[in-house]
Protein backbone atom coordinates (compact mmCIF):
# COMPACT_ATOMS: atom_id res chain seq x y z
CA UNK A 1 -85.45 -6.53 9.28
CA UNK A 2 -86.21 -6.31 12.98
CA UNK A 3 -85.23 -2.89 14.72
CA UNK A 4 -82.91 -3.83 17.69
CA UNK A 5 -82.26 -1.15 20.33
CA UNK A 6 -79.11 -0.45 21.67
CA UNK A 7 -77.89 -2.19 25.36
CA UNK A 8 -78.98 0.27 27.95
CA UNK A 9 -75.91 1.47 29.25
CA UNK A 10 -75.88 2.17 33.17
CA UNK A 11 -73.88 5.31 34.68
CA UNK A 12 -73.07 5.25 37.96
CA UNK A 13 -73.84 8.37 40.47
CA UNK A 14 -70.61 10.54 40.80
CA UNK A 15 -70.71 13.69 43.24
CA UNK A 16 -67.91 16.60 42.20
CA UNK A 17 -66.95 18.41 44.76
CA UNK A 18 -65.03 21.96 44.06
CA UNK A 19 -64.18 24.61 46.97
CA UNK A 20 -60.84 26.37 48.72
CA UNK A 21 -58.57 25.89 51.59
CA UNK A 22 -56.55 28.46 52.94
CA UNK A 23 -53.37 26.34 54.74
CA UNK A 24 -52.60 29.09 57.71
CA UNK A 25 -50.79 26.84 59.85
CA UNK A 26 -47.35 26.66 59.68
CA UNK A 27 -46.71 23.15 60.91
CA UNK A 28 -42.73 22.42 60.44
CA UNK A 29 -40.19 24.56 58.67
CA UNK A 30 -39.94 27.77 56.82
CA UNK A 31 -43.17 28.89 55.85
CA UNK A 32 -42.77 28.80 51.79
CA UNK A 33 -46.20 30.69 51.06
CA UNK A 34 -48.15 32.75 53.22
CA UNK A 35 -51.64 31.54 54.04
CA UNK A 36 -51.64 30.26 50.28
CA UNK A 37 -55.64 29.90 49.22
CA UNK A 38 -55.69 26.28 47.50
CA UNK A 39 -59.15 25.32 45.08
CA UNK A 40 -59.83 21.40 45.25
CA UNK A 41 -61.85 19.69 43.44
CA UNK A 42 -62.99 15.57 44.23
CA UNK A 43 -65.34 13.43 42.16
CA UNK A 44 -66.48 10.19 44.60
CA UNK A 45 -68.95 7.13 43.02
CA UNK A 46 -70.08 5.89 46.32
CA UNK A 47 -71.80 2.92 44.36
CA UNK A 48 -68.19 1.78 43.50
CA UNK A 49 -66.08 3.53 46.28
CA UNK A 50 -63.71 4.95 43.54
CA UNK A 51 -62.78 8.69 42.71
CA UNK A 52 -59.73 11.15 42.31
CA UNK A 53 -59.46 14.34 43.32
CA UNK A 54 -56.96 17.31 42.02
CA UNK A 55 -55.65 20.35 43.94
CA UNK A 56 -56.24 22.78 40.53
CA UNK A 57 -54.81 25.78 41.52
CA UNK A 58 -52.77 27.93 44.30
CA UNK A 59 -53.37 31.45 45.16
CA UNK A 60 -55.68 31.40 41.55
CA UNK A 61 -52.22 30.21 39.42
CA UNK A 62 -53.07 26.47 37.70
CA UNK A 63 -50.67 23.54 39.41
CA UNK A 64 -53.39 20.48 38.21
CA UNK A 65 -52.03 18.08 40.84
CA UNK A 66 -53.50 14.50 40.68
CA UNK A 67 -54.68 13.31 44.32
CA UNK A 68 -55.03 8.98 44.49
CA UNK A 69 -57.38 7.60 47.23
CA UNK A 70 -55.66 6.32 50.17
CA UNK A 71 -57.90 3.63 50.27
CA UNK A 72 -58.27 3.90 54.28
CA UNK A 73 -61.60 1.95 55.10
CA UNK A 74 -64.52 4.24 56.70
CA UNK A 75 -61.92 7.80 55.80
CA UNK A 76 -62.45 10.02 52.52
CA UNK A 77 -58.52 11.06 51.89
CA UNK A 78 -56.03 11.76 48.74
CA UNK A 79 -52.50 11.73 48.22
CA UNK A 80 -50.53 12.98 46.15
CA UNK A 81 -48.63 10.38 44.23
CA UNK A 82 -45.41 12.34 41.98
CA UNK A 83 -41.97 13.65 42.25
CA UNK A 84 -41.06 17.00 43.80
CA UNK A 85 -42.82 19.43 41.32
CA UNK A 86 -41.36 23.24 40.60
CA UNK A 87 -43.57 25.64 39.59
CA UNK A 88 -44.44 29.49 39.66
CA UNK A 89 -47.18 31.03 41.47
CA UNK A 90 -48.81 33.87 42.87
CA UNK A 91 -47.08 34.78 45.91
CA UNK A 92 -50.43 35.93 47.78
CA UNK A 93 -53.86 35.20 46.37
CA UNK A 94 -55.46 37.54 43.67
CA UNK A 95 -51.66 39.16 43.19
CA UNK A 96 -50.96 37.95 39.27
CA UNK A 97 -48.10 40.73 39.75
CA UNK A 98 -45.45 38.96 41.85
CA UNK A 99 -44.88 35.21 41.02
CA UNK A 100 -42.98 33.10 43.63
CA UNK A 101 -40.82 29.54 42.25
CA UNK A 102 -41.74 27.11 44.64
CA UNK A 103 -41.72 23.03 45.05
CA UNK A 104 -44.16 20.63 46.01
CA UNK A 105 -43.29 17.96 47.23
CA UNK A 106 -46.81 16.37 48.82
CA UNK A 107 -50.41 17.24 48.96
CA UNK A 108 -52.50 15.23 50.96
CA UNK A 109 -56.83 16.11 51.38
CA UNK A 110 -59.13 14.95 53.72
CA UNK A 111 -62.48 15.49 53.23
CA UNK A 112 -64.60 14.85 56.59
CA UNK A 113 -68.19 15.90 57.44
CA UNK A 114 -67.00 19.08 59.27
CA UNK A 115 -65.13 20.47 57.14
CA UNK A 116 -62.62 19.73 54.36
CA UNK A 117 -58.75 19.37 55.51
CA UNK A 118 -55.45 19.76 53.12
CA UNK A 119 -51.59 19.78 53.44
CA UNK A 120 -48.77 20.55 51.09
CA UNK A 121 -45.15 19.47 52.32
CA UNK A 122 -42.78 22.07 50.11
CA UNK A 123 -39.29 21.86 48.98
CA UNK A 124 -37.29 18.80 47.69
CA UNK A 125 -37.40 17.04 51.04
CA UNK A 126 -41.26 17.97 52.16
CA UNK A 127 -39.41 20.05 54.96
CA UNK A 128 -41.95 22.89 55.16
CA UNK A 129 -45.16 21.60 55.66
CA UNK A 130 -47.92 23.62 55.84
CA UNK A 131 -51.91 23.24 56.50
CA UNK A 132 -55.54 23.87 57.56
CA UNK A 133 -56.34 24.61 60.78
CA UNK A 134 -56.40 21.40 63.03
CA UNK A 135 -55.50 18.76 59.95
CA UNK A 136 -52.18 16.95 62.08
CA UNK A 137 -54.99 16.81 65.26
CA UNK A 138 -57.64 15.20 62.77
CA UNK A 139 -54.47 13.23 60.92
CA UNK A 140 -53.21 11.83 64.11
CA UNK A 141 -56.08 9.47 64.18
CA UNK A 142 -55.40 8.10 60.88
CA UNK A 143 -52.24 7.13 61.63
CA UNK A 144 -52.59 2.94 60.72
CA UNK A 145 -51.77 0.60 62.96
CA UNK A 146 -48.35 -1.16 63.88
CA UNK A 147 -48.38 -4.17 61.37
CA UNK A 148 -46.52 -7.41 63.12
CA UNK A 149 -45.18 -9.49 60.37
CA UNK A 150 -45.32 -13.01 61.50
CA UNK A 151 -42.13 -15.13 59.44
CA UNK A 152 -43.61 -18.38 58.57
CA UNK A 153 -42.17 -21.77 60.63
CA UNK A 154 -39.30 -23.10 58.24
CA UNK A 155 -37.67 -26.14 58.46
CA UNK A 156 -34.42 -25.87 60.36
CA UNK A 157 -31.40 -26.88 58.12
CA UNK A 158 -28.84 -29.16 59.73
């Protein structure tokens, strides 16, 4: 019998990407946490333009929220995708001794060359949102365009 070798098997490149964001900008509502230090964490296959990315923890206490691609062309962003989620965290970062209930509502991530950019919209209704430095600036630009939908030429009835 002939020894056959196995199919080589090809793995693509994936980068991981881990570090933390401190959101100290209140941008609408009641501030919920203050200046809450949130770790990240993205893996991106550039060969296939695919990847997740996860917002592990807040103020050190585990959340493991699942960030989707926005799939914006040329723009390196996640979104949240999930109902309003309740949990308990540190109230300040390194404090394991006083816990604060909070909601999250949306996390959004933007990761651009000069430095990485997050937002978490808090409470049931995303009311409180708050965020890095300069992310609604950076944000504004993403905003996509007006979309003109054209209704297709029908046939009159008589």
């Amino acid at each position: 019998m002939e020894n056959s070798e196995a199919p080589e098997i090809k793995t693509m490149p994936t980068e991981h990407h881990s570090f933390d964001l401190v959101l100290s900008n209140q941008v609408r509502g009641e501030q919920v946490l203050e200046n809450p230090s949130c770790h990240f964490t993205y893996d991106w296959n550039k060969d296939e333009n695919m990847g997740i990315a996860m917002l592990q923890s807040i103020n050190e206490t585990p959340v493991n929220i699942v960030l989707h691609p926005l799939g914006i062309k040329g723009q390196l962003d996640f979104m949240s995708d999930m109902e309003p989620k309740h949990v308990a965290v540190n109230a300040t970062n390194g404090n394991s001794d006083v816990m604060v209930n909070i909601i999250i509502n949306r996390v959004i991530l933007d990761v651009v060359k000069d430095g990485n950019e997050a937002a978490i919209m808090f409470n049931e209704d995303g009311g409180s949102i708050q965020s890095t430095p300069g992310f609604m600036e950076e944000s504004a630009a993403k905003q996509l365009p007006e979309v003109e939908f054209e209704t297709p030429d029908t046939p009159l009835e008589d």
